[in-house]
Protein backbone atom coordinates (compact mmCIF):
# COMPACT_ATOMS: atom_id res chain seq x y z
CA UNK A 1 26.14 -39.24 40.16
CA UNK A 2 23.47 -38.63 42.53
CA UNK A 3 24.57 -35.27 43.32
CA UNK A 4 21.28 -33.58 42.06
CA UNK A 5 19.93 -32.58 45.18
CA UNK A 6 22.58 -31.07 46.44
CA UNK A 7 23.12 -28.94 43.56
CA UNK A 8 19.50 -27.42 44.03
CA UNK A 9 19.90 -26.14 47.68
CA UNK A 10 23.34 -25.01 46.36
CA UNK A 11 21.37 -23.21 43.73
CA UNK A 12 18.54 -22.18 46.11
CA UNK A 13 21.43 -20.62 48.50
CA UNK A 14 23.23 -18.42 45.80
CA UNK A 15 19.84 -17.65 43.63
CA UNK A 16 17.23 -17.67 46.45
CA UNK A 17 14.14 -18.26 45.60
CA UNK A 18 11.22 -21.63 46.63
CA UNK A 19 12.08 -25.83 45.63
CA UNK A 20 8.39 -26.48 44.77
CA UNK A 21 8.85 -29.98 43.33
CA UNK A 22 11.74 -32.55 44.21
CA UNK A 23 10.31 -35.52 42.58
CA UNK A 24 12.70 -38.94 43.56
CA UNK A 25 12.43 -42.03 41.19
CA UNK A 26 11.25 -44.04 44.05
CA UNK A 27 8.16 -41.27 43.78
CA UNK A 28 7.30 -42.30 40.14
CA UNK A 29 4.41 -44.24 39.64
CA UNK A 30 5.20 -47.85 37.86
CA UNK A 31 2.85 -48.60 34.75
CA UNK A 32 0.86 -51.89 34.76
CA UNK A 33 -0.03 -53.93 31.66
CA UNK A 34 -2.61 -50.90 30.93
CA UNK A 35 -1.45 -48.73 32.84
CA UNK A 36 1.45 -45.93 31.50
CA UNK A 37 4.39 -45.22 34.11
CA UNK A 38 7.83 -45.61 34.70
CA UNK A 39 9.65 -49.20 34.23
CA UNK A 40 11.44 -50.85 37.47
CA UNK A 41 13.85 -48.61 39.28
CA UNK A 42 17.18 -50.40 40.87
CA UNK A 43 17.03 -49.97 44.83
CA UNK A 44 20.22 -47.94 44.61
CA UNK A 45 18.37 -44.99 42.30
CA UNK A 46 15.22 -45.00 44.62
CA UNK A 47 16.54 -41.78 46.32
CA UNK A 48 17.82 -39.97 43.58
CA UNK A 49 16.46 -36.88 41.93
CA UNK A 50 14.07 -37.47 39.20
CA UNK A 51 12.72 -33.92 38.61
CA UNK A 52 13.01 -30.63 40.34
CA UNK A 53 11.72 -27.16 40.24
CA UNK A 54 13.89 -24.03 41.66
CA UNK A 55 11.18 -21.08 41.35
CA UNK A 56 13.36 -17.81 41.97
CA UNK A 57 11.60 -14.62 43.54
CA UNK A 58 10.73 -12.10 40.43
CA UNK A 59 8.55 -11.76 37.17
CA UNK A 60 7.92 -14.17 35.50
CA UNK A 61 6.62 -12.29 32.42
CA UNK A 62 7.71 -10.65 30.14
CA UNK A 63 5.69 -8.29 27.23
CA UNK A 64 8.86 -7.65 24.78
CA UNK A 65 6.61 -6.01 22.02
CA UNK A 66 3.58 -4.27 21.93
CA UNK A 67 2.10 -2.06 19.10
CA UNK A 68 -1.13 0.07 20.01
CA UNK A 69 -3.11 0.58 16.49
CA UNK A 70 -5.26 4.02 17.00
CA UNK A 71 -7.74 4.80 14.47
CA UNK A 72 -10.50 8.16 15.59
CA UNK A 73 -13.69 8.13 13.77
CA UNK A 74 -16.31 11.69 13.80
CA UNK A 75 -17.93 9.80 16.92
CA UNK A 76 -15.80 6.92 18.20
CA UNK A 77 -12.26 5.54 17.83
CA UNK A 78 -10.65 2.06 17.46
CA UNK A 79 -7.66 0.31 19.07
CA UNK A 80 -6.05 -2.47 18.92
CA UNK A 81 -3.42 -3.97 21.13
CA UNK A 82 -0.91 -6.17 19.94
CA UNK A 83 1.46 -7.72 21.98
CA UNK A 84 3.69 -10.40 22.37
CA UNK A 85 4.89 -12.18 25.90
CA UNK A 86 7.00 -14.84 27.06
CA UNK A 87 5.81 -16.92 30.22
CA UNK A 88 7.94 -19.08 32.36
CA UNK A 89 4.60 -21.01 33.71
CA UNK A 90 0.72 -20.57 33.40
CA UNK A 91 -0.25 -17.84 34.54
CA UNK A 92 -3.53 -15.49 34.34
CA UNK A 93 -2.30 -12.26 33.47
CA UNK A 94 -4.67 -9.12 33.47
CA UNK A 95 -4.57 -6.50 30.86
CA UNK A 96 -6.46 -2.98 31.98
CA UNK A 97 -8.06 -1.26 29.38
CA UNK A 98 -9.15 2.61 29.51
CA UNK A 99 -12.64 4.09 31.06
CA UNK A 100 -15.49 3.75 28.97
CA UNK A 101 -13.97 1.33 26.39
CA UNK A 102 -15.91 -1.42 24.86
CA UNK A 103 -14.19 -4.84 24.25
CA UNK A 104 -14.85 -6.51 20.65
CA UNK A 105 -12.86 -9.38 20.30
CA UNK A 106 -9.52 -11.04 21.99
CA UNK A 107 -7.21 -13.76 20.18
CA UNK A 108 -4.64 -15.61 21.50
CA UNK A 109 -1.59 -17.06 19.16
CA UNK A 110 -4.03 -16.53 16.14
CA UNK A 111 -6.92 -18.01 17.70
CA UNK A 112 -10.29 -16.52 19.05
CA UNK A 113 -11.14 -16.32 22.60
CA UNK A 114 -14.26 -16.24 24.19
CA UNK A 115 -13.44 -13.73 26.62
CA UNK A 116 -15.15 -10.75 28.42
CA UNK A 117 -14.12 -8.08 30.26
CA UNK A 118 -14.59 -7.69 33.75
CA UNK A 119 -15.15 -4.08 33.80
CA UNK A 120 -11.83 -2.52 32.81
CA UNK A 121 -9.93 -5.51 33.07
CA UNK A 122 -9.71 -8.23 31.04
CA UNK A 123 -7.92 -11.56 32.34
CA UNK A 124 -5.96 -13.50 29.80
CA UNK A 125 -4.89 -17.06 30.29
CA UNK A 126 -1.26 -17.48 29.64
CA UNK A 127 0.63 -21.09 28.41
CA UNK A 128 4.65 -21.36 29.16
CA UNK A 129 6.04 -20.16 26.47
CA UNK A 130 6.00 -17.25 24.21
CA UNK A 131 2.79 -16.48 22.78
CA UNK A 132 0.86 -13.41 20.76
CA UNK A 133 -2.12 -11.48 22.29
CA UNK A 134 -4.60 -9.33 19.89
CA UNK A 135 -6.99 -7.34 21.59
CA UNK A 136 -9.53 -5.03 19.98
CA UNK A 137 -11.82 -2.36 21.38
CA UNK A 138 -13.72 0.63 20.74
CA UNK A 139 -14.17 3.95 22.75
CA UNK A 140 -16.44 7.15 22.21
CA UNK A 141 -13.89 9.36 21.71
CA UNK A 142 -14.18 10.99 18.09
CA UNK A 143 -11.27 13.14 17.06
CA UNK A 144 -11.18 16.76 17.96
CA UNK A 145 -8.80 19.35 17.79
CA UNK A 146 -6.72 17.79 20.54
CA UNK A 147 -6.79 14.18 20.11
CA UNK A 148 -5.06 12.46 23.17
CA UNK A 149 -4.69 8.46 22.95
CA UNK A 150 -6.01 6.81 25.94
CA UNK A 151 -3.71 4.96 28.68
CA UNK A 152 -3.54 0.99 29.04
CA UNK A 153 -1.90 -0.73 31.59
CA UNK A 154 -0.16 -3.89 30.28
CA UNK A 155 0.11 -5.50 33.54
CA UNK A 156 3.64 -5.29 34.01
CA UNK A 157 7.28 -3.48 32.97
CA UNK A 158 7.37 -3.44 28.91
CA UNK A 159 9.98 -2.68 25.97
CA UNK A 160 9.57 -1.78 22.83
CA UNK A 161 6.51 -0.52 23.05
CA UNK A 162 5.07 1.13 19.59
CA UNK A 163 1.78 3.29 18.84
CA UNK A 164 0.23 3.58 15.71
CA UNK A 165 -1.96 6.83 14.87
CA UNK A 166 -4.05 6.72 11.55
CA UNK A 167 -4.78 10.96 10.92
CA UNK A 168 -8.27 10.66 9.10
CA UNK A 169 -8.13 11.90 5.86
CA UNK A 170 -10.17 15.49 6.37
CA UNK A 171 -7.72 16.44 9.12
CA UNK A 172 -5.48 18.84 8.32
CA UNK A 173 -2.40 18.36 10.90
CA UNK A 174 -0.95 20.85 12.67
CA UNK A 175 1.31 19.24 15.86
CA UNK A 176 2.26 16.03 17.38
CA UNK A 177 3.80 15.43 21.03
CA UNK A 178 4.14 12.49 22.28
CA UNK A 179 7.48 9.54 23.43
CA UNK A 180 10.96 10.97 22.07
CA UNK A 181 11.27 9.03 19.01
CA UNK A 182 8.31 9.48 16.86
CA UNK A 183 7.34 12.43 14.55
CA UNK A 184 8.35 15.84 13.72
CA UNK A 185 6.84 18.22 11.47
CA UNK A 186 8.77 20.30 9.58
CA UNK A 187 6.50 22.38 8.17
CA UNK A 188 6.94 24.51 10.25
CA UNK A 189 10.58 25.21 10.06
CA UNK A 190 10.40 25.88 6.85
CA UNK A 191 7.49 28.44 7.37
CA UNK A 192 9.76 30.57 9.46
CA UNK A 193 12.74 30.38 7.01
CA UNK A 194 10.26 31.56 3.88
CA UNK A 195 9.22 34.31 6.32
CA UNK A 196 12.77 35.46 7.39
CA UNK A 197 13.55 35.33 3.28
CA UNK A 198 10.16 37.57 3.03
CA UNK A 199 10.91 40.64 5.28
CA UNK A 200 14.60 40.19 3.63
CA UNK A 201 13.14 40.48 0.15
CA UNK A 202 10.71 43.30 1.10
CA UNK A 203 13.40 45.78 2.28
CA UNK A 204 15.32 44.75 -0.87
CA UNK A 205 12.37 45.69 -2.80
CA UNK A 206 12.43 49.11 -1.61
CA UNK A 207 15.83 50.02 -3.95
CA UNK A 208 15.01 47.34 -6.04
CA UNK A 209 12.19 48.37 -8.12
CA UNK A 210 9.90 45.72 -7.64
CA UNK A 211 6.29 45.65 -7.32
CA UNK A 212 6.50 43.80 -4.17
CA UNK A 213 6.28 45.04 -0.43
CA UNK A 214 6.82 42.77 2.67
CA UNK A 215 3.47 42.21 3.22
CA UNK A 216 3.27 40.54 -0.55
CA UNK A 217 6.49 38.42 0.04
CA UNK A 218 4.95 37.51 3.60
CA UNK A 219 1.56 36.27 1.59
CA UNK A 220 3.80 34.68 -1.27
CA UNK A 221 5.78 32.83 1.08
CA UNK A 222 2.20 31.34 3.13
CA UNK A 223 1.55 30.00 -0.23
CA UNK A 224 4.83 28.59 -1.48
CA UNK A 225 5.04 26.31 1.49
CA UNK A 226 3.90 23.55 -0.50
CA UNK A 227 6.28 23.55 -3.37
CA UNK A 228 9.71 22.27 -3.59
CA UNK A 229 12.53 25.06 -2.49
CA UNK A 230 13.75 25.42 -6.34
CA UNK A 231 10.28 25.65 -7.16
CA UNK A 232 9.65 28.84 -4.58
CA UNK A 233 13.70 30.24 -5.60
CA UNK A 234 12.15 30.37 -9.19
CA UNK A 235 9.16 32.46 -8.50
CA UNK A 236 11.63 34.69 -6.66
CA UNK A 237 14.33 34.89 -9.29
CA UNK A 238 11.46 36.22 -11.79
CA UNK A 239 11.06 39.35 -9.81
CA UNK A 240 14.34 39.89 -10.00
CA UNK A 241 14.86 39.01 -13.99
CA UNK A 242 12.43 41.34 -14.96
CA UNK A 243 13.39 44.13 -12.77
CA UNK A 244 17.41 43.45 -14.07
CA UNK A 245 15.65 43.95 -17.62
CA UNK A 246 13.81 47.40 -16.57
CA UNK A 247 17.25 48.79 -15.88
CA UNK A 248 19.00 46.98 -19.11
CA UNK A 249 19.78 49.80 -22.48
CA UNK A 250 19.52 48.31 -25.51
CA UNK A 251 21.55 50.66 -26.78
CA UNK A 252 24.68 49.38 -24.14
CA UNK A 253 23.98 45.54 -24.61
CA UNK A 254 25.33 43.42 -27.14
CA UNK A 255 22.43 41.85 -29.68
CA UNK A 256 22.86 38.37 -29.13
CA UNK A 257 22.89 38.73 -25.10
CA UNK A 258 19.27 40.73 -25.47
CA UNK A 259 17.48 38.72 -27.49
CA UNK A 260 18.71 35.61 -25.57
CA UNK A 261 17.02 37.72 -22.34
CA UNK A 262 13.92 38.41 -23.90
CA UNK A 263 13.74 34.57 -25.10
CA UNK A 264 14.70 33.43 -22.00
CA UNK A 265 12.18 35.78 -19.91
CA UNK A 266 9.05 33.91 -21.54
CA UNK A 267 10.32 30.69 -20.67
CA UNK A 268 10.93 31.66 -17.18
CA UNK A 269 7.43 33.42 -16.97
CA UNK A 270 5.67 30.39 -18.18
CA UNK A 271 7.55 28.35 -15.29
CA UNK A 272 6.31 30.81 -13.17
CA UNK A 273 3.25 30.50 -13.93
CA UNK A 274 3.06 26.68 -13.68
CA UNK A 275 4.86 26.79 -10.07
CA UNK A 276 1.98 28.90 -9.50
CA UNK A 277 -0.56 26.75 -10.68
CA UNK A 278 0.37 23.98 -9.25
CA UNK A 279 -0.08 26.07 -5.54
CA UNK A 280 -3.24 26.68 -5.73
CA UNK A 281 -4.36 23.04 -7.39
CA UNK A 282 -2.43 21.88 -4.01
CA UNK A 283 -4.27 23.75 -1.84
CA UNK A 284 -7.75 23.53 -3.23
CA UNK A 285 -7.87 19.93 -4.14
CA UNK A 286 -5.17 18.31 -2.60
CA UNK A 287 -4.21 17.47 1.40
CA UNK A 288 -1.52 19.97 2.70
CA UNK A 289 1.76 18.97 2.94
CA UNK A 290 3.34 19.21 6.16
CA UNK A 291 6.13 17.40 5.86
CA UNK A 292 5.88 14.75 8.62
CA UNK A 293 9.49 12.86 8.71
CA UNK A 294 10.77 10.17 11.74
CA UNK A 295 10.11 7.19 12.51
CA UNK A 296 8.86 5.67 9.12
CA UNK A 297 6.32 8.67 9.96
CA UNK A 298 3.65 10.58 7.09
CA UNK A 299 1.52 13.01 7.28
CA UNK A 300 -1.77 10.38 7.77
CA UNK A 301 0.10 7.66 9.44
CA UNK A 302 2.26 8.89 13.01
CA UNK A 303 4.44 6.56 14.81
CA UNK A 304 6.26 6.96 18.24
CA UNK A 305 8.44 3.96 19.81
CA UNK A 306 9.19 3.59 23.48
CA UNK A 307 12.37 1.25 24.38
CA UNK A 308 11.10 0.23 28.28
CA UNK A 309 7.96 1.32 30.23
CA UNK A 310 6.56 0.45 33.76
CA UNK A 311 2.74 -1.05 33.26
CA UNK A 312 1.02 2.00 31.56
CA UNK A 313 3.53 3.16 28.41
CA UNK A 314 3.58 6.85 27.86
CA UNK A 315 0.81 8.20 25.27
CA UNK A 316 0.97 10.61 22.38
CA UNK A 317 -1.27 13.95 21.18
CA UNK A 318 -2.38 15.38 17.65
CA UNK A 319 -3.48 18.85 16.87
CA UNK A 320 -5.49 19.50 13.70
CA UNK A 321 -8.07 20.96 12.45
CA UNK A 322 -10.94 20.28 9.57
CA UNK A 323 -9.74 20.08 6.10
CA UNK A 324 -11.80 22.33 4.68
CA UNK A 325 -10.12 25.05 7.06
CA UNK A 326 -7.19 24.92 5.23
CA UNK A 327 -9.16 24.47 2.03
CA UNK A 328 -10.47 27.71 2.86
CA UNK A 329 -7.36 29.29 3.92
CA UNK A 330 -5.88 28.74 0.59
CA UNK A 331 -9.14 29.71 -1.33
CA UNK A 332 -8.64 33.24 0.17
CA UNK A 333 -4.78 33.08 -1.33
CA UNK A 334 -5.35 32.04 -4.36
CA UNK A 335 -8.22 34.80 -4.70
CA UNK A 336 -5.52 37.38 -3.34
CA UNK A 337 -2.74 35.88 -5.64
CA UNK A 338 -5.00 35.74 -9.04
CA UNK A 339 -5.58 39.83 -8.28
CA UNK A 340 -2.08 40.38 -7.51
CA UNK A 341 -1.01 38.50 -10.62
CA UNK A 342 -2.73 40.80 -12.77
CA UNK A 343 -0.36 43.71 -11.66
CA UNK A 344 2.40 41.66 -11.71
CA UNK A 345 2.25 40.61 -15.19
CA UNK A 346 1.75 44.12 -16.08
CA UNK A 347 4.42 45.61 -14.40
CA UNK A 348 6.30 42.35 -16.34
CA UNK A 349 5.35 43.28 -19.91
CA UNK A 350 6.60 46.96 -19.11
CA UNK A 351 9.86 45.73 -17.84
CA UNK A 352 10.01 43.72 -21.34
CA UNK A 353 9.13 46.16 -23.57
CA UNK A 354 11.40 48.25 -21.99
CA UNK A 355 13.72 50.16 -25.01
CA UNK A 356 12.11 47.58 -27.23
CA UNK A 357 11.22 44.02 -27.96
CA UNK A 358 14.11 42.63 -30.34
CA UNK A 359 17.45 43.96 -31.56
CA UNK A 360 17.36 43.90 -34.96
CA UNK A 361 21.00 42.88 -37.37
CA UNK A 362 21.73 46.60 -38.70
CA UNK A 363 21.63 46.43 -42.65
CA UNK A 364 24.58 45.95 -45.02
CA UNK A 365 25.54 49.24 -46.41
CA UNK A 366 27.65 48.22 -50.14
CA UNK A 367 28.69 50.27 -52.97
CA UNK A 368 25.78 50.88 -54.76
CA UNK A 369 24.13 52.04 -51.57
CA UNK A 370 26.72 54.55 -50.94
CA UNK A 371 26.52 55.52 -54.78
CA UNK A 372 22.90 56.35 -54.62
CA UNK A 373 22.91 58.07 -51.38
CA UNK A 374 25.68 60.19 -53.13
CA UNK A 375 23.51 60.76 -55.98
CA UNK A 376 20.33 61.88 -54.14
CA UNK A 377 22.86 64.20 -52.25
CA UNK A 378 24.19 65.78 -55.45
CA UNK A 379 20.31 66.15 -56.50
CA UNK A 380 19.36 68.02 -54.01
C-alpha cells in the first residue's frame, strides 16, 4: 500500500538503530534476453520499497552453547572447544585462546578449515545463520597436583557454557572447585561420619570388652571407606556378637537359642572376612572410590555448567595425587589389618568357646535306667 517506507523510520524512531539499504523497484536492474533481473515495473510502483535493512545498535552474536573438552597428559594437555553461534550477518568473529597453546585443527559446521592462528587469536569467518565451531589445541601443561584449566575468551557474553575434565586414570582424586553446579565429592563426608562412629565405638569399647581401642576403630574406619555402609555396620556388629557371646552362660540359655548363636557366629565371621577381603583387593588393585556425584559427574569424568558468562567463562581446579600413593597408603593398612586380624580372631575363638561349643539334648532317663541305678546302689 506503499506505506513501507514510512514504517521503517517509524521503526528506526522507536528501535533506533542505522537504514543501511532502502532499495526502490525503480532501483532494480531489468534482465535482458541474457541477462537475469527484474521484469517491467508500472510507473506508479517505481518509488515504492523493494527491500530494506533496519540494523539496530547491539550484538549481533550470539554463542548459546559451548562445551570445553579438557584432557592432561604427564607432559601436555588437550582441549577442545565446541561451540555453537547464531549470526544475524557475516561477520569475522575472533576466538582468544590461552598463552602458550598450540592450534591443531578448526572446523566449521562439520567441515575443515584452513585456518591459523594469529598468535593467541584465531579469526573465524561467520555465515548468517546458526552454525557449529570445533576448535582443537594443545598446551604444555601436564597434570600436577593442582591442575587449573586454562581461560578462553569466546569473544563475547555466553550461556550455557559446559567444561569437560577427563581425571587420567593413575590419579587418585582428592578435590574439585570450580562454577556452582558441577561436582562434589563425598568421600569425604563420609570419612568424618566413620570417624565420629570410631571415637564413639572406642569409648564403648572400654566397658565393652572388646579388643578394640580408638586408635583401631580410627584405622578400621580409613579402610572401610570403600565399602558399602551395611558392609562396614557388619564388620562392626561382629565385635559386638562375639563379645555378647563372652558374657552368654550356657548354663542360663535355652539349647536351641545357643546353638543357633554359635551357627550363626561362623556365618557372620565368614562375612566378615569377605567384607574384609574385598577392602584390601579395592585398595591394592582397584581405583579408590571417592564417590564423585552432580552433574552426570564420576570419579574420572568431572563436569561443571555455567548458565551466562561475559567473554572469558569461569574455570575449574582438581587436586590429586599419583595412584600409587594411595596404592601405598592402603598397602600399609592392609599390612596393619592382616596383624591385627590375627588377635582378633583369637580373641573370637575364645569368646566362642566360651562355657563350651554345643549344648548337647540331655539323655532319656526310663525305667530300666532307674532300675539299674537302684541295683548298683543296693550293691554297694
Amino acid at each position: 500500500d506503499g506505506q513501507c517506507e514510512a514504517a521503517f523510520k517509524f521503526y528506526q524512531q522507536c528501535l533506533g538503530g542505522t537504514l543501511q539499504a532502502m532499495m526502490r523497484f525503480a532501483d532494480a536492474p531489468v534482465g535482458g534476453a541474457d541477462q537475469p533481473g527484474c521484469g517491467p515495473v508500472p510507473a506508479e510502483f517505481g518509488d515504492r520499497i523493494m527491500h530494506a535493512c533496519l540494523a539496530i545498535d547491539g550484538q549481533t552474536l550470539t554463542i548459546d552453547t559451548s562445551v570445553l573438552s579438557v584432557a592432561p597428559g604427564n607432559r601436555a594437555t588437550d582441549y577442545r572447544l565446541q561451540f555453537t553461534a547464531r549470526s544475524s550477518r557475516g561477520v569475522d568473529h575472533a576466538v582468544t585462546l590461552p598463552a602458550g597453546a598450540l592450534l591443531q585443527s578448526v572446523a566449521i559446521n562439520g567441515q575443515p578449515r584452513p585456518i591459523r592462528a594469529d598468535g593467541r587469536r584465531v579469526v573465524l569467518p561467520l555465515s548468517p545463520g546458526k552454525q557449529t565451531i570445533d576448535l582443537v589445541w594443545r598446551v604444555d601443561q601436564g597434570m600436577t597436583a593442582r591442575f587449573t584449566t586454562l581461560p578462553i575468551d569466546l569473544g563475547g557474553a555466553n550461556v550455557n557454557h559446559r567444561i569437560n575434565f577427563k581425571l587420567p586414570a593413575d590419579r587418585w582424586l582428592l578435590l574439585v572447585g570450580g562454577p556452582a553446579l558441577g561436582p562434589a565429592i563425598l568421600f569425604w563426608a563420609k570419612l568424618v561420619i566413620l570417624l565420629g562412629a570410631a571415637i564413639g565405638l572406642g569409648r564403648l569399647a572400654r566397658s565393652g570388652g572388646l579388643p578394640m581401642r580408638t586408635r583401631h576403630w580410627i584405622l578400621l574406619a580409613l579402610g572401610l571407606t570403600q565399602v558399602s555402609w551395611w558392609a562396614a555396620l557388619l564388620v562392626v556388629a561382629w565385635f559386638f556378637a562375639f563379645a555378647q557371646r563372652q558374657t552368654t552362660q550356657p548354663e542360663t540359655c535355652p539349647r536351641w537359642r545357643f546353638n543357633t548363636v554359635q551357627i550363626a557366629l561362623p556365618l557372620l565371621t565368614l562375612t566378615m572376612l569377605g567384607v574384609l577381603f574385598f577392602a584390601v583387593q579395592t585398595g591394592l588393585l582397584g581405583r579408590p572410590d571417592m564417590q564423585v556425584a552432580g552433574n552426570g559427574s564420576s570419579s574420572w569424568q568431572l563436569a561443571w555448567y555455567v548458565d551466562r558468562a561475559e567473554g572469558i567463562p569461569p574455570g575449574a581446579w582438581i587436586l590429586s595425587l599419583p595412584l600409587f600413593v594411595y596404592r601405598g597408603l592402603m598397602l600399609l593398612w592392609a599390612l596393619w589389618l592382616a596383624w591385627s586380624l590375627l588377635g582378633w580372631l583369637k580373641w573370637g575363638w575364645n569368646a566362642f568357646a566360651h562355657g563350651g561349643l554345643w549344648q548337647r539334648r540331655p539323655a532319656l532317663v526310663t525305667t530300666e535306667t532307674k532300675k539299674a541305678g537302684k541295683k548298683d546302689v543296693a550293691d554297694a
